[in-house]
C-alpha atoms as a PDB file:
ATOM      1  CA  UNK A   1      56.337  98.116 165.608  1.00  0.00           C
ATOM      2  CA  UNK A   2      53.044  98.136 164.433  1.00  0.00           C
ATOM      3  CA  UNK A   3      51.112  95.132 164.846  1.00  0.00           C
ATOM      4  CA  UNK A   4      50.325  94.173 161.589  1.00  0.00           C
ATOM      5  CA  UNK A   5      53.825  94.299 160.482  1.00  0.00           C
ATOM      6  CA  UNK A   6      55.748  91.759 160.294  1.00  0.00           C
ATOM      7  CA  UNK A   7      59.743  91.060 159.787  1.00  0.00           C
ATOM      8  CA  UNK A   8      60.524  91.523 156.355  1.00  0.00           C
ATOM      9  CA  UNK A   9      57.509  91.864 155.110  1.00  0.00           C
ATOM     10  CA  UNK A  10      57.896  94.033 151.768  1.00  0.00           C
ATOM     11  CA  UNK A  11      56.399  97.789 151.730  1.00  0.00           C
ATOM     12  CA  UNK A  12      53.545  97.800 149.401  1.00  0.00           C
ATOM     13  CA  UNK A  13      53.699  99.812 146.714  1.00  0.00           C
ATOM     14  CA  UNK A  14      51.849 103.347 146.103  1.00  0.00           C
ATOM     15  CA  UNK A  15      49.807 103.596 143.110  1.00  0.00           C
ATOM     16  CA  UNK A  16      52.743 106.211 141.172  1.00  0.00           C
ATOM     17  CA  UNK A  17      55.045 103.027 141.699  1.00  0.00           C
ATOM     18  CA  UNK A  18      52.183 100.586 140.580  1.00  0.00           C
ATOM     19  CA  UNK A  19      51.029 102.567 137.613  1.00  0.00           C
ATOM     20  CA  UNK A  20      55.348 103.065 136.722  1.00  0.00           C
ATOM     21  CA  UNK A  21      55.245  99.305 136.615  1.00  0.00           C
ATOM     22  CA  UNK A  22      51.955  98.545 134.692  1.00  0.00           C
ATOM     23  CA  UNK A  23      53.164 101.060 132.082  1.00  0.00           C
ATOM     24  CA  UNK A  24      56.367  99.312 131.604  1.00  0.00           C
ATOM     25  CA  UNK A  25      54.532  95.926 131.757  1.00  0.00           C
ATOM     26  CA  UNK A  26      52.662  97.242 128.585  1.00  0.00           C
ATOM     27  CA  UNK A  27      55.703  98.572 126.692  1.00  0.00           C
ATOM     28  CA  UNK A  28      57.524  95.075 127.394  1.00  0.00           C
ATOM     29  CA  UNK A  29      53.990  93.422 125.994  1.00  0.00           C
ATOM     30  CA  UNK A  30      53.744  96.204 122.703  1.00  0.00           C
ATOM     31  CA  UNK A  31      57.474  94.664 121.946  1.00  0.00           C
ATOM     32  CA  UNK A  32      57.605  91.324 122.264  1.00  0.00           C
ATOM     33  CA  UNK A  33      54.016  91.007 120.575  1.00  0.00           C
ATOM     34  CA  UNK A  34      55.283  93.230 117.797  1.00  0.00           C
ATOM     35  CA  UNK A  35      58.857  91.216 117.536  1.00  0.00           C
ATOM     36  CA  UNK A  36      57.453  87.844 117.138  1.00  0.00           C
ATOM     37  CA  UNK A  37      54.840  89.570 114.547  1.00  0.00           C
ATOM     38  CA  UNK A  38      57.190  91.176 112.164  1.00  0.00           C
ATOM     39  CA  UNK A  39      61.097  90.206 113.540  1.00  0.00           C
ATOM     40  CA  UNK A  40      63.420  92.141 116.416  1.00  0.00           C
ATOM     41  CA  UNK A  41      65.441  94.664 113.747  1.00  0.00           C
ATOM     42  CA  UNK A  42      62.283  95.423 111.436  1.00  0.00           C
ATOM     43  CA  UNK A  43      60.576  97.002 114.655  1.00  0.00           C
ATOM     44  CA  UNK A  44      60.975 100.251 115.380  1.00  0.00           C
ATOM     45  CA  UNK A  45      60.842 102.214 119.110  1.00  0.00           C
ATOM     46  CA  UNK A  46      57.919 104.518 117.480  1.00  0.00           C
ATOM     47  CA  UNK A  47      56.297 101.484 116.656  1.00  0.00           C
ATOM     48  CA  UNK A  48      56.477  99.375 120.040  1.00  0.00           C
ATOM     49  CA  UNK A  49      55.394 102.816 121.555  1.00  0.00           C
ATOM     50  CA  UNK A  50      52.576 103.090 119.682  1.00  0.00           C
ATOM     51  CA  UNK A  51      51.190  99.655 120.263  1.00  0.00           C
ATOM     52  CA  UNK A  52      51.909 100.061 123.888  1.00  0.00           C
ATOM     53  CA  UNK A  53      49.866 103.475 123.788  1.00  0.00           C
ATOM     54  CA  UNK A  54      52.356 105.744 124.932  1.00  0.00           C
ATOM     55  CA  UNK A  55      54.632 108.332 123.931  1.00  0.00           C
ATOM     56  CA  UNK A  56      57.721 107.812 121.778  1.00  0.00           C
ATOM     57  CA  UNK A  57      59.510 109.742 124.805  1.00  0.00           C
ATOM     58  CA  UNK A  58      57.635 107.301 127.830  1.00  0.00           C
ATOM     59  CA  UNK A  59      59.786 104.714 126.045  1.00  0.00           C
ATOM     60  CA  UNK A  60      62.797 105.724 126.864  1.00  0.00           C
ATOM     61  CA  UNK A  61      61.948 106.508 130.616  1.00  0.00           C
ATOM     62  CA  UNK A  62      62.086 102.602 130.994  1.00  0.00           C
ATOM     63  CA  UNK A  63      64.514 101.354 128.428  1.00  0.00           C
ATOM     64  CA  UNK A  64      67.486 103.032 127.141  1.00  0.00           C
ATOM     65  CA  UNK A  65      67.509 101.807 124.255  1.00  0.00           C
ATOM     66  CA  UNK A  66      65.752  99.056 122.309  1.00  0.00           C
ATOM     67  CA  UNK A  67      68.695  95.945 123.210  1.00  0.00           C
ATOM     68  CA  UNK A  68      67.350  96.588 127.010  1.00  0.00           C
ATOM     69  CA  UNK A  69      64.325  94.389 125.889  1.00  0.00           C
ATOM     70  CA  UNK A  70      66.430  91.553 125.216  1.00  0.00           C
ATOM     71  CA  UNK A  71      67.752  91.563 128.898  1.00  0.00           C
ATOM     72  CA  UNK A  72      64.431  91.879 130.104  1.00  0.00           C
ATOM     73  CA  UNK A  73      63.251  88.975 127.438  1.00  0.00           C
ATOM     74  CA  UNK A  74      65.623  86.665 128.938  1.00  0.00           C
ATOM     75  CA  UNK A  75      65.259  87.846 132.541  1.00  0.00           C
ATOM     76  CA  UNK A  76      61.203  86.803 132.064  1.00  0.00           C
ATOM     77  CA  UNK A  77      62.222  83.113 130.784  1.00  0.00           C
ATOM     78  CA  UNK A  78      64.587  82.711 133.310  1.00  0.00           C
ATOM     79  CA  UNK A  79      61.711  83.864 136.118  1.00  0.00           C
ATOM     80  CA  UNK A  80      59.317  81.458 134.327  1.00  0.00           C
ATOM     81  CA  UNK A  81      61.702  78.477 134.753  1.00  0.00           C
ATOM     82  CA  UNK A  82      62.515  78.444 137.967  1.00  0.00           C
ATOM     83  CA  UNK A  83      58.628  78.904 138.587  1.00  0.00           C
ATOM     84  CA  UNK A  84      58.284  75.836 137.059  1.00  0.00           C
ATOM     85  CA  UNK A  85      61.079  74.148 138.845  1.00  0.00           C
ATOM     86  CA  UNK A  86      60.321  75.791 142.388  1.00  0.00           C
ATOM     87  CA  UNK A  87      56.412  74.705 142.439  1.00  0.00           C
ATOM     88  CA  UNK A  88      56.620  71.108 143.664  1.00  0.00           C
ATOM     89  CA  UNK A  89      56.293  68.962 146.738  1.00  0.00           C
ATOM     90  CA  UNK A  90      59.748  68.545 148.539  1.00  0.00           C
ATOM     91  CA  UNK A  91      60.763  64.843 147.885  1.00  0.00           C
ATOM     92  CA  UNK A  92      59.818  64.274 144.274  1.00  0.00           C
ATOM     93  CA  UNK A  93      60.510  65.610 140.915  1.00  0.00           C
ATOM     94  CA  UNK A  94      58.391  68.287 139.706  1.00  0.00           C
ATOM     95  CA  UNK A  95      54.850  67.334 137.671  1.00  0.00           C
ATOM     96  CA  UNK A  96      55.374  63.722 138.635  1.00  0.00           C
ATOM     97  CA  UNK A  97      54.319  62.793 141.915  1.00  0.00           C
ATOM     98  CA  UNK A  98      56.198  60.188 143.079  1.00  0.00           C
ATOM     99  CA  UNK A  99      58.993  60.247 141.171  1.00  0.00           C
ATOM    100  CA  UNK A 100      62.182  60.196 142.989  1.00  0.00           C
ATOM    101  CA  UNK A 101      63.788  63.535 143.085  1.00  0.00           C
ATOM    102  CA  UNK A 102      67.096  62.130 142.030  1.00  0.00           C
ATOM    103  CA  UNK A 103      69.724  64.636 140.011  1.00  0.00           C
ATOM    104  CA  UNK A 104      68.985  62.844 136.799  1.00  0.00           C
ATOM    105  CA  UNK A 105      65.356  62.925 137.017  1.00  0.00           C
ATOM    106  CA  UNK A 106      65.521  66.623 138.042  1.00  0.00           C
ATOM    107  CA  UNK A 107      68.137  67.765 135.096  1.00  0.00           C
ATOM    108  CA  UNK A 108      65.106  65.660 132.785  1.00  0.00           C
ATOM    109  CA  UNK A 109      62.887  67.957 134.128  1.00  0.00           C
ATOM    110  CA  UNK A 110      65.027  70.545 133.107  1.00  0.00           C
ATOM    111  CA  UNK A 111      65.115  69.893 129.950  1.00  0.00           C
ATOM    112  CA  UNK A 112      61.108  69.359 129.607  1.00  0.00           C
ATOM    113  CA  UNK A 113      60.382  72.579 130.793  1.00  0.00           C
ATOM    114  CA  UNK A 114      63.109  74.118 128.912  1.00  0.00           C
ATOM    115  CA  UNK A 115      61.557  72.518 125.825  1.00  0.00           C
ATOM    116  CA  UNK A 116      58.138  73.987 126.265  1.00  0.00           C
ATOM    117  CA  UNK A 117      58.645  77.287 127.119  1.00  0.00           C
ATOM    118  CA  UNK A 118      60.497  77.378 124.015  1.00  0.00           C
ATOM    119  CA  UNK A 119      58.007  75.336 121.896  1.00  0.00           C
ATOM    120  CA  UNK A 120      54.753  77.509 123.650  1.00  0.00           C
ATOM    121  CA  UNK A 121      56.279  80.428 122.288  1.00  0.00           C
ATOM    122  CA  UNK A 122      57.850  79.449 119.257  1.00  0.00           C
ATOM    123  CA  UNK A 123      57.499  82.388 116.772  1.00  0.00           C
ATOM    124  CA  UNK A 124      58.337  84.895 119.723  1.00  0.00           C
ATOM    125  CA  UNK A 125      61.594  82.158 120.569  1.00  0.00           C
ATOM    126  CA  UNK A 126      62.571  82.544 116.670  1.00  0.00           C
ATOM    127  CA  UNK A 127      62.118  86.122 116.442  1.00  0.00           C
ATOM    128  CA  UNK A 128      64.490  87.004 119.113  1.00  0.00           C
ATOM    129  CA  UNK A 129      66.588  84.360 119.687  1.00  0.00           C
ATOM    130  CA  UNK A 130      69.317  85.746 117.474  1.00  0.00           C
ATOM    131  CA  UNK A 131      68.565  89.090 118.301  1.00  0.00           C
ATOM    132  CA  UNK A 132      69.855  88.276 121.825  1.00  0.00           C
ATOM    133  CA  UNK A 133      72.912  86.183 120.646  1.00  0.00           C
ATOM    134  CA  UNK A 134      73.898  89.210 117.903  1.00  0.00           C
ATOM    135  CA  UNK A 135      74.121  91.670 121.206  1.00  0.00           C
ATOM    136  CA  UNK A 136      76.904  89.550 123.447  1.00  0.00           C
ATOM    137  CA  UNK A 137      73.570  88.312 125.962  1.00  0.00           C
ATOM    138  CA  UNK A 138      75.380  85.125 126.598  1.00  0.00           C
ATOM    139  CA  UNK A 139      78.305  86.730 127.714  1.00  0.00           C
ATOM    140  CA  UNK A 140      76.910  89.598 129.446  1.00  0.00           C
ATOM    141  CA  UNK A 141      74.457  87.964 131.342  1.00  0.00           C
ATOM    142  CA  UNK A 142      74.707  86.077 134.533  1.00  0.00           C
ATOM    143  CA  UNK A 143      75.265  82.547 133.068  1.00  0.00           C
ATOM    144  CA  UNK A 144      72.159  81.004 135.358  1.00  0.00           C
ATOM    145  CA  UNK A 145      71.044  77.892 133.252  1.00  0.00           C
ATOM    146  CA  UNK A 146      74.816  76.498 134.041  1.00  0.00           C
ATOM    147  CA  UNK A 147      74.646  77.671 137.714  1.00  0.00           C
ATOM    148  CA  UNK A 148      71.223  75.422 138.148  1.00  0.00           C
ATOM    149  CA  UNK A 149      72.682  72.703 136.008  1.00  0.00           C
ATOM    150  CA  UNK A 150      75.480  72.827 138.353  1.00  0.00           C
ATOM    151  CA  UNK A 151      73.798  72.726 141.127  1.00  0.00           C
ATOM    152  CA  UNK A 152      71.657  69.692 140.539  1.00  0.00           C
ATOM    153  CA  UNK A 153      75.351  68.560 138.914  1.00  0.00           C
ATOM    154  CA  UNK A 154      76.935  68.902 142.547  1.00  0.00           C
ATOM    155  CA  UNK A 155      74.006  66.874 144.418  1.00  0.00           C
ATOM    156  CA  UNK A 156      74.321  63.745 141.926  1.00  0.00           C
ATOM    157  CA  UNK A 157      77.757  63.677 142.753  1.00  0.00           C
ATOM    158  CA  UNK A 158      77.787  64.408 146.576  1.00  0.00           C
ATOM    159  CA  UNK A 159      74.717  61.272 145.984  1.00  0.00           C
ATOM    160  CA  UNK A 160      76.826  59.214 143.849  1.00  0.00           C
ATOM    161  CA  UNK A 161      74.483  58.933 140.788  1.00  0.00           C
ATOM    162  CA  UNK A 162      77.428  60.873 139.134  1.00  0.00           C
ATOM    163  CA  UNK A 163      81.070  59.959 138.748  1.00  0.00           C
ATOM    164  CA  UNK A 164      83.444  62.397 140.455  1.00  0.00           C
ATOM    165  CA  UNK A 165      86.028  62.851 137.270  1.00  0.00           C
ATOM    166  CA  UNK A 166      84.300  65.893 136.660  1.00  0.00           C
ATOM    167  CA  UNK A 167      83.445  69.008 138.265  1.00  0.00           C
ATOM    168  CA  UNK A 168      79.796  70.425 138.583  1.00  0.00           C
ATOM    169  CA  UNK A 169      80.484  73.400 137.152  1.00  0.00           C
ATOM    170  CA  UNK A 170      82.332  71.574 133.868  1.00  0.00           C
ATOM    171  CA  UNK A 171      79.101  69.509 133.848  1.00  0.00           C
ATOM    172  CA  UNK A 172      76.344  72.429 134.083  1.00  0.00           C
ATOM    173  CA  UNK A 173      78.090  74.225 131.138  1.00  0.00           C
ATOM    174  CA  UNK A 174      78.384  71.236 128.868  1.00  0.00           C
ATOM    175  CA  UNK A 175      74.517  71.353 129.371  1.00  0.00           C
ATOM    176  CA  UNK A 176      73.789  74.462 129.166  1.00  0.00           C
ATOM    177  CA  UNK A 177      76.207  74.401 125.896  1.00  0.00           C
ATOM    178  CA  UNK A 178      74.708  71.604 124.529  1.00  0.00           C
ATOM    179  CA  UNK A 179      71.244  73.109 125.627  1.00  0.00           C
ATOM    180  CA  UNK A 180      71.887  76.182 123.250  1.00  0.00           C
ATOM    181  CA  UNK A 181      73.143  74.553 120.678  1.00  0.00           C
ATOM    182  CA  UNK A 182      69.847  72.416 120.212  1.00  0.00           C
ATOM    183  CA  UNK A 183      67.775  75.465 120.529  1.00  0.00           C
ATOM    184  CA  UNK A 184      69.303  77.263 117.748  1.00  0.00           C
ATOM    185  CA  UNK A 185      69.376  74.126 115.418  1.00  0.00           C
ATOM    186  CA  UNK A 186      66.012  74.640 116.219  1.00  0.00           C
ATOM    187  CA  UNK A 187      64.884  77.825 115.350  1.00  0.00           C
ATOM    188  CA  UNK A 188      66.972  77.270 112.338  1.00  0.00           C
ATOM    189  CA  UNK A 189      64.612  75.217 110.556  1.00  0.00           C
ATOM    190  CA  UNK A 190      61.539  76.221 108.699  1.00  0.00           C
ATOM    191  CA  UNK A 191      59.245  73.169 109.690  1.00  0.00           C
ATOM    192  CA  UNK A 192      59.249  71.771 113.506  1.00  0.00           C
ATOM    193  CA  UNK A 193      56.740  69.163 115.198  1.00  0.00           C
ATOM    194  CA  UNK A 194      55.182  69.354 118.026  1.00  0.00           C
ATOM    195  CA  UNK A 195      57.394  68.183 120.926  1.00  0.00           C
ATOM    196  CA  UNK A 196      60.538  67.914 118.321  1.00  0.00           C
ATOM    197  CA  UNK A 197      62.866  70.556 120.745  1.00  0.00           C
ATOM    198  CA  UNK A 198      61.693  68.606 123.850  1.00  0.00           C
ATOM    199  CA  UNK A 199      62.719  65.419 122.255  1.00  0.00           C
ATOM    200  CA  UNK A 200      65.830  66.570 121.526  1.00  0.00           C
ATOM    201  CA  UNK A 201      66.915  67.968 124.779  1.00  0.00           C
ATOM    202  CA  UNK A 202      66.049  64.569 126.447  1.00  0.00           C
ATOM    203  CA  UNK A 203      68.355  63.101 123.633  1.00  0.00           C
ATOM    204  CA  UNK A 204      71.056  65.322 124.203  1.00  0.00           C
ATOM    205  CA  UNK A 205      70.861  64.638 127.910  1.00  0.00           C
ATOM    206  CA  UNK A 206      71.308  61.539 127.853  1.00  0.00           C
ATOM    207  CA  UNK A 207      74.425  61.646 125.454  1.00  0.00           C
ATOM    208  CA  UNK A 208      75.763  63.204 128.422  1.00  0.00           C
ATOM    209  CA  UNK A 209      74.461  60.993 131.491  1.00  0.00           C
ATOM    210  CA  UNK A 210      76.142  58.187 129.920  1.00  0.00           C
ATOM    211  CA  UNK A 211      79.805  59.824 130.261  1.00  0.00           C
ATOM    212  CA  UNK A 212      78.618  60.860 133.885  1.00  0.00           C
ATOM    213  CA  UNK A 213      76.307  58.085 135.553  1.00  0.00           C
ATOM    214  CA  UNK A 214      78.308  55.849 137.542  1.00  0.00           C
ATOM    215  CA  UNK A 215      75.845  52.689 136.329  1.00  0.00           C
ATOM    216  CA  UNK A 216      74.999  54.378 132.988  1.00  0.00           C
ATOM    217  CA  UNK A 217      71.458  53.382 131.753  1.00  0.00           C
ATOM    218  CA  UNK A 218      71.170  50.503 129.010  1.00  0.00           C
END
């Protein structure tokens, strides 16, 4: 072995597979740039190639068809949240040093990053939103929000912050349920304030800790 390799260390990649990935980068951009600027079905594959610089043809090498964006829009938000959940010191709940990392102080952060990745890109959020619902994504994709909220689900019950009655995986859809639901009530309306979807997560949230907490909070 060479000696500046190490055990699963990833092969870099050559510039053909770097400049494959920067021209898909850009016709991901060119889309979801054009989608929250004029809506998801008024934008046409001429159009996002055109913004993105390439030919109508190039498009097609990386998507085969225009829906394909919508898996890769949700793949992107699901990458950016578990960033957000994933960068922390072990021990204590993300963005608040300190904090115990206990299962309900982790499912609020949840539900605060949730919120603002939503409310940072609001017109992009409103634009495709029911773009993805209209082509089965819910269904068809891996159901991941539940999964996490299932997971944190299982270690507040294994802790005994939760009550056993219910199973984590019951528990991490009725959240993730309850979680969509808000966000489409959401996008729904024509005037929102700042922090309003946040708000309303934490509210929902807590409609559910207090069928779940064995000492529910006052």
């Amino acid at each position: 072995m060479h000696p500046t390799t190490t055990p699963n260390q990833p092969t870099p990649l050559g510039r053909r597979e770097r400049n494959k990935l920067k021209v898909k980068e850009r016709l991901y951009d060119a889309a979801i740039t054009l989608f929250a600027e004029q809506g998801y079905d008024e934008t046409s594959i001429d159009e996002i190639a055109e913004r993105a610089d390439v030919a109508r043809g190039t498009f097609f090498n990386y998507f085969q068809r225009k829906e394909d964006l919508l898996g890769a829009w949700g793949e992107k938000r699901r990458d950016t949240l578990l960033t957000t959940l994933t960068t922390h010191t072990p021990g204590t709940t993300p963005n608040t040093p300190g904090t115990p990392d206990t299962a309900v102080n982790q499912l609020r952060h949840c539900m605060t990053a949730l919120g603002q990745i939503n409310e940072t890109h609001q017109q992009e959020t409103n634009s495709l939103l029911m773009a993805w619902v209209r082509a089965g994504r819910p269904l068809l994709e891996d159901p991941y929000l539940a999964e996490l909220f299932a997971h944190i689900a299982h270690h507040g019950i294994t802790h005994h912050e939760f009550k056993p009655h219910f199973t984590p995986h019951q528990i991490g859809h009725a959240l993730r349920d309850l979680y969509l639901g808000s966000l489409y009530r959401w996008c729904g309306q024509p005037h929102t304030t700042p922090g309003q979807l946040t708000n309303e997560l934490h509210t929902t949230l807590n409609l559910i800790l207090q069928g779940i907490l064995t000492t529910p909070t006052p």
